[in-house]
Structure formats: C-alpha cells, structure tokens
Protein backbone atom coordinates (compact mmCIF):
# COMPACT_ATOMS: atom_id res chain seq x y z
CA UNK A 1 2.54 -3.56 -2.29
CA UNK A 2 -0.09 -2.34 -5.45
CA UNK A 3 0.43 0.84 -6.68
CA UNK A 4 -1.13 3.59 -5.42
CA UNK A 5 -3.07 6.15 -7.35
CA UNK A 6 -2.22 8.79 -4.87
CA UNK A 7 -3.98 12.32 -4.60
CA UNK A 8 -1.63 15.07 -2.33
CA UNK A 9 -2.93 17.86 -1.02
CA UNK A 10 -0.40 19.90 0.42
CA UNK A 11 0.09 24.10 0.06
CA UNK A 12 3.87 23.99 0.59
CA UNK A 13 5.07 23.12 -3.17
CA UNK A 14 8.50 21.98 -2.13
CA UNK A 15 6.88 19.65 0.68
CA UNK A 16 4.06 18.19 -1.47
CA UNK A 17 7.09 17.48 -4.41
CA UNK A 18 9.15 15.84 -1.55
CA UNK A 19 6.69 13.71 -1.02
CA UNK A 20 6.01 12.79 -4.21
CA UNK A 21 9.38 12.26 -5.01
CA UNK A 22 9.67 9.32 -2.36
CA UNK A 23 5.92 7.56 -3.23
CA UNK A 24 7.55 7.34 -6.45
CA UNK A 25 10.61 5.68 -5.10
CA UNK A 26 8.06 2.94 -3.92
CA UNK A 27 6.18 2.92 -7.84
CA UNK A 28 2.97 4.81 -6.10
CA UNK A 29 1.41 7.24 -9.11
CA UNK A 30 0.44 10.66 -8.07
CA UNK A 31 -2.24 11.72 -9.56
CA UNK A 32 -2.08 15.34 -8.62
CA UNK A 33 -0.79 18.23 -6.06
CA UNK A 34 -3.42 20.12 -5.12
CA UNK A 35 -2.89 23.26 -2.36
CA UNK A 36 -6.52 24.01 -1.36
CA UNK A 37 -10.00 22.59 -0.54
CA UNK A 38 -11.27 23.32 -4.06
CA UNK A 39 -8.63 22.15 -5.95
CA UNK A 40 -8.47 19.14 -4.27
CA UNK A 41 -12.71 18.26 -4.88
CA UNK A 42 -11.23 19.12 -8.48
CA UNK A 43 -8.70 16.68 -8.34
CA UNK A 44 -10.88 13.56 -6.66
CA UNK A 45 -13.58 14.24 -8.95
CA UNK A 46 -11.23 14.09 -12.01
CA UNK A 47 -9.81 11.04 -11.27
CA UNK A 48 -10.69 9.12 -8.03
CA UNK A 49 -7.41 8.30 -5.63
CA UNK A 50 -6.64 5.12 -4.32
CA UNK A 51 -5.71 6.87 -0.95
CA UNK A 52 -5.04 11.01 -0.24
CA UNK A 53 -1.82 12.27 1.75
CA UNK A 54 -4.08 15.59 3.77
CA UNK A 55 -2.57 18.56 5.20
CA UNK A 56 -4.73 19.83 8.11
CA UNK A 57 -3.97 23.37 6.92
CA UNK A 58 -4.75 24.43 3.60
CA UNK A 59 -4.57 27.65 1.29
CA UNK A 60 -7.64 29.59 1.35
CA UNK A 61 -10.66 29.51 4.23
CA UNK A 62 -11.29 25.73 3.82
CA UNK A 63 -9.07 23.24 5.79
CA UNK A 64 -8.16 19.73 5.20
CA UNK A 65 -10.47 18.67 7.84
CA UNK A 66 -13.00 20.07 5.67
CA UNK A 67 -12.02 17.97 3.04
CA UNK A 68 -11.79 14.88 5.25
CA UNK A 69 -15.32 15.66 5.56
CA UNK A 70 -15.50 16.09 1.52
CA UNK A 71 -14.39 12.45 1.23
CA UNK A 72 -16.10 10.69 4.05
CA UNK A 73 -19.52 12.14 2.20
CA UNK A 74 -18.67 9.96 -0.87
CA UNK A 75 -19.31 6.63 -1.68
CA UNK A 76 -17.24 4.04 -1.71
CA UNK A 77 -14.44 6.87 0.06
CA UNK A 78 -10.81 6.03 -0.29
CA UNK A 79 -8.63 5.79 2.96
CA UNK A 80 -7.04 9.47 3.38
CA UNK A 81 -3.83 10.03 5.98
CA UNK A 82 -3.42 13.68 7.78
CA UNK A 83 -0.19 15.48 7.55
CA UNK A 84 0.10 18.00 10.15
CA UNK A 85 3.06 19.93 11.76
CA UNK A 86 0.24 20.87 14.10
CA UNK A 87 0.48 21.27 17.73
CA UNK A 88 -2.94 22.79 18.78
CA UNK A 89 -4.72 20.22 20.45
CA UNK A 90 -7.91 21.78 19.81
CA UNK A 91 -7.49 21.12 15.69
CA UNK A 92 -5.45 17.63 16.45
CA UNK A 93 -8.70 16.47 17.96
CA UNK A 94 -10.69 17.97 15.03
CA UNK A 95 -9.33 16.24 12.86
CA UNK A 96 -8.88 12.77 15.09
CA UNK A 97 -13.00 13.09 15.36
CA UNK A 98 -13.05 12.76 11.38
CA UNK A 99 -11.27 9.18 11.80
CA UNK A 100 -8.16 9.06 9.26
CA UNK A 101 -6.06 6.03 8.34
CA UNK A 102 -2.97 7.73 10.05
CA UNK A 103 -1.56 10.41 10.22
CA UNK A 104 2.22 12.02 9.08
CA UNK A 105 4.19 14.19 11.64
CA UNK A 106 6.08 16.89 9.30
CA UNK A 107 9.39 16.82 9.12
CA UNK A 108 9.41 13.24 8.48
CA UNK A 109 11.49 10.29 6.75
CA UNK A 110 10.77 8.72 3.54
CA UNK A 111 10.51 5.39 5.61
CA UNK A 112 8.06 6.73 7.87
CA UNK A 113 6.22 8.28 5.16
CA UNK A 114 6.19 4.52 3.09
CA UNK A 115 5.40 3.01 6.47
CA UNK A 116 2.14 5.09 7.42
CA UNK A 117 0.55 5.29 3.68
CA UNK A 118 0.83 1.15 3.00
CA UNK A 119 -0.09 0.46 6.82
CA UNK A 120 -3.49 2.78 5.88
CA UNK A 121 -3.83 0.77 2.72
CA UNK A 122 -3.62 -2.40 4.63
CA UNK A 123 -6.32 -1.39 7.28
CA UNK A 124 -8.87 -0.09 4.63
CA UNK A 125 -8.30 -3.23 2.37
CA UNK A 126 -9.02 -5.45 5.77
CA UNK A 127 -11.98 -3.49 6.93
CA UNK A 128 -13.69 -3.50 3.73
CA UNK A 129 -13.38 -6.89 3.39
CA UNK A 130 -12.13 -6.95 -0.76
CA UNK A 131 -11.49 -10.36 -2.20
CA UNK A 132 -8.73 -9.88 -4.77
CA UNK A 133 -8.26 -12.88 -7.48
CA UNK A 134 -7.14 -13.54 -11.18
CA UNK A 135 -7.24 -15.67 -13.84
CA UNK A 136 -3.55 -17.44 -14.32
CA UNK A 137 -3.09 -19.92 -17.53
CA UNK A 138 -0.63 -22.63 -16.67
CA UNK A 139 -0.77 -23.78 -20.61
CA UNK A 140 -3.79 -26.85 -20.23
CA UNK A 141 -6.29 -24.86 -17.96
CA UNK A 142 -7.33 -21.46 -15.99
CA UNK A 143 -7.03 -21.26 -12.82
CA UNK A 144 -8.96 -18.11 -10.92
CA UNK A 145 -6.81 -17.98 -8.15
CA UNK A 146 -7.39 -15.82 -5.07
CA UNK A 147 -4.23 -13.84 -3.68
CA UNK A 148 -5.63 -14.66 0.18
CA UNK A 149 -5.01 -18.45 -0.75
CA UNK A 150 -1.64 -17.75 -2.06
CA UNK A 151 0.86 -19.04 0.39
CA UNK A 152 3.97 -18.17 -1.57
CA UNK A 153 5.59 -18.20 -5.41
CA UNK A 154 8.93 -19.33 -6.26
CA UNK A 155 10.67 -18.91 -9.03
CA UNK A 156 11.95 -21.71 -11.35
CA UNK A 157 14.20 -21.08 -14.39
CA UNK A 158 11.80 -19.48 -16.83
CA UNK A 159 8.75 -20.55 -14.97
CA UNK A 160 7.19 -19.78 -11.48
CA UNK A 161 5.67 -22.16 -9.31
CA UNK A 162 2.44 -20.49 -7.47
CA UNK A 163 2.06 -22.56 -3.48
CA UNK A 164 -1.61 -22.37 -2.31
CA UNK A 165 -3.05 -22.89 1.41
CA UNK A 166 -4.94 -25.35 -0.24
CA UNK A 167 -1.78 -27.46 -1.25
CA UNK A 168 -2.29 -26.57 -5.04
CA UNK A 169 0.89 -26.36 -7.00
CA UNK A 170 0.74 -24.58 -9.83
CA UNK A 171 3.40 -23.82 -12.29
CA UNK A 172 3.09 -21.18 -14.95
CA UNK A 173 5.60 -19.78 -17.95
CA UNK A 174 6.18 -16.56 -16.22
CA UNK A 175 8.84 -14.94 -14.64
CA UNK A 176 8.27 -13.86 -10.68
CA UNK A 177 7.96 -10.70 -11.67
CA UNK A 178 5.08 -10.89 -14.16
CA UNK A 179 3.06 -13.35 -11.53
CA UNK A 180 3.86 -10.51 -8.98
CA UNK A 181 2.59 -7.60 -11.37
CA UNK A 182 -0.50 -9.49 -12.03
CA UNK A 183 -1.39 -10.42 -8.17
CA UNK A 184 -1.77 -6.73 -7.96
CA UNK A 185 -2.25 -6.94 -4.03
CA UNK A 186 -0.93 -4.58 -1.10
CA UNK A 187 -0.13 -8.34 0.87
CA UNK A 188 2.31 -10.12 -1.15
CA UNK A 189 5.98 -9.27 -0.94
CA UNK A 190 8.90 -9.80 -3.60
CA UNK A 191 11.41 -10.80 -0.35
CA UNK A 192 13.98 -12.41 -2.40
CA UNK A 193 14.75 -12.29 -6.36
CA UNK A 194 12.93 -16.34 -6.05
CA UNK A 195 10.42 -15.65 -3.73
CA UNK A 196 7.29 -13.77 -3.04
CA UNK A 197 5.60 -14.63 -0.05
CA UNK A 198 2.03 -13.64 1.72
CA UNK A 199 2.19 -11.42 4.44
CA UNK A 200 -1.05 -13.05 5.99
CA UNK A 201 0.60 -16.36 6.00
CA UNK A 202 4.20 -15.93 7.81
CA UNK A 203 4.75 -17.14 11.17
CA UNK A 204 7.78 -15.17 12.33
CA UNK A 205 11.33 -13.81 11.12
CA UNK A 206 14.47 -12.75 11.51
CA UNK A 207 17.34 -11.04 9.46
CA UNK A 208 17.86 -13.49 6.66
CA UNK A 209 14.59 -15.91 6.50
CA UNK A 210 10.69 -15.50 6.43
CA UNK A 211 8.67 -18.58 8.14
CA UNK A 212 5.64 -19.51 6.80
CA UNK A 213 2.27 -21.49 7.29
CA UNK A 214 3.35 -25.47 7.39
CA UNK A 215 7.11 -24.52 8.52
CA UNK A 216 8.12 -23.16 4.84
CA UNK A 217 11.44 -21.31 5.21
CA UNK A 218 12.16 -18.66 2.23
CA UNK A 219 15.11 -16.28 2.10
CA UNK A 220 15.30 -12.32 2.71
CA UNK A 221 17.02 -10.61 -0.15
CA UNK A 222 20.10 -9.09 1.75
CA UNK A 223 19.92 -6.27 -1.10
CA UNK A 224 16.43 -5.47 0.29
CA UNK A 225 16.55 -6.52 3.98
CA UNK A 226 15.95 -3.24 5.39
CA UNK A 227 13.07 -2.55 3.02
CA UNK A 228 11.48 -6.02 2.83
CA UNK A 229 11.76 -5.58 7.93
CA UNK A 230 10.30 -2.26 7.61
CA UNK A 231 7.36 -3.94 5.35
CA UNK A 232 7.37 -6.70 7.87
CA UNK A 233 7.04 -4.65 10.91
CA UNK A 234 4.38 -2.35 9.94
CA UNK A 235 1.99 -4.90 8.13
CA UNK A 236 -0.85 -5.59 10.49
C-alpha cells in the first residue's frame, strides 16, 4: 500500500492520537488533527490529503457532514471515510446521502481501522481510473513500466527481477525494497521478504502461498501472514 497523506478530523484528542498512532504503524503520514469544521478547511487548504478520517460530530456549530460537503465542492476531491459512534438514524442517513468511501464504527480495532482506510483508497483509485507508471533503468535502457502490467517482482541476490503480464523480464540492480518504494501503488504487496506480487493479478490463496495469473505460485511471509490475509481479504 502507498502512503497516505492523511488529514483527521476528530474533536476527541485522545481518539484522533489513537488513530494516528496506528496509520503510522502502517507508514501513512498525518498531516494534521483538526477538531472542527474550520480548522479542518484550514488544514485541506494547507496541504491537500490523500484521503480524510471524518467524525460526523464536530466542535463548534458545523458538523462533519458539513465538511463532507466542503470536500465534495472541490476539485479533484480526495476519498474521505466517516467515523461515527452515532446511532441516530436520522444523521446516519445524512451523512450516507453525502456518499463516503466507508465509514469507521468507534470503538474500533487498528485492523479494522487499516482495513476500511486502504479498501477506500482502493475504490477511489479504481473509479477514477489513474494509470500509475515509472521509469526503471536496468543498466542498457529505460523502461516506463506501468504498475497494472506488473505481475510480480522477485528478488535475486542484489538484484530484482520485475515479471510483466506481457511476459517481459526485467532485471534491475535494486533491492525489493527500493523497486517496491518506487512502484508507489496502493495494489502491490511485499508478501514475502522475495516477493511482491499484484493484487489485480492473483487467482486465489491460502495460508502459506499466493496464486497468480499463468499458475505462478509465490510464498506468504509467515512473519506477516496475518497482515499480508487481512490485505488479501479486503482488496476489492
């Protein structure tokens, strides 16, 4: 999963550091806490979030629905989830009418909480259609290289070997983690300290291996293998 420039806006300090406290655990940034309407216009305006975590009830006369409304007047508006420990139907359905990425049921789990903000990053990135791509060297020529085409990247002594759809094999002097910092995409997972795989290309799975496109079996990290299902299961 990219990183996250994450805006919070939250009126209960110790909830709103909670939170930030576990995006961090996943290398999200958080680019601010802000506890009412105007702070948070502040906030977006200062520097533009990648995605905003949205209580429906705010400090002051302005509510996060209001703010909801704030973003969806914007161009180019960021995907925003609701928090709520809300059980007035009348304001759930307020804020359902203003068409959120997801929503967060307080008190909640860190693993719920990673689950519902990259799930809402995966649905905006497929609705808006982005094409993500970079330029990799491989020592004789450039390749541009689109992430979609990757089908996975395995790691080879100092150098790791990029697998394309398109049967390319391409093998670069980096290590997996470099490739993996530069394909800076919400659809590529580091499932084993060899592998990275594409989400949009794996068949099926089960406790220990990944199955990708043309019957390619790579390993689950057993380290990771409760992180790396939980990713699994909520990428649509």
């Amino acid at each position: 999963m990219k990183s996250l420039k994450i805006l919070i806006v939250e009126d209960e300090i110790f909830i709103a550091e909670t939170i930030k406290m576990y995006l961090m655990e996943r290398d999200h940034e958080i680019i601010d806490i802000a506890i009412s309407y105007e702070e948070a216009v502040q906030s977006y305006y200062l520097r533009k979030p990648d995605l905003v975590l949205l209580d429906i009830r705010l400090y002051g006369e302005k509510s996060g629905i209001d703010f909801a409304n704030f973003i969806i007047a914007q161009s180019d508006a960021p995907p925003y989830i609701y928090l709520t420990s809300q059980f007035d139907t009348r304001v759930l359905d307020m804020a359902l009418q203003t068409n959120p990425y997801g929503y967060v049921t307080k008190p909640f789990q860190k693993e719920s909480l990673w689950t519902a903000v990259e799930s809402a990053y995966n649905l905006f990135s497929h609705k808006n259609g982005k094409e993500e791509s970079t330029i990799i060297a491989d020592g004789k020529r450039n390749h541009l290289i689109k992430f979609q085409d990757i089908l996975y990247v395995q790691a080879d002594h100092v150098y790791s070997i990029i697998f394309t759809t398109k049967g390319e094999k391409i093998i670069v002097r980096k290590s997996l983690q470099q490739v993996f910092d530069q394909c800076d995409c919400n659809y590529l997972l580091y499932c084993h300290r060899s592998y990275i795989v594409n989400l949009k290309h794996i068949r099926t799975w089960n406790h220990d291996q990944i199955i990708l496109d043309n019957a390619i079996v790579v390993p689950i990290s057993k380290t990771r293998r409760d992180e790396i299902l939980l990713k699994l299961k909520s990428f649509n």
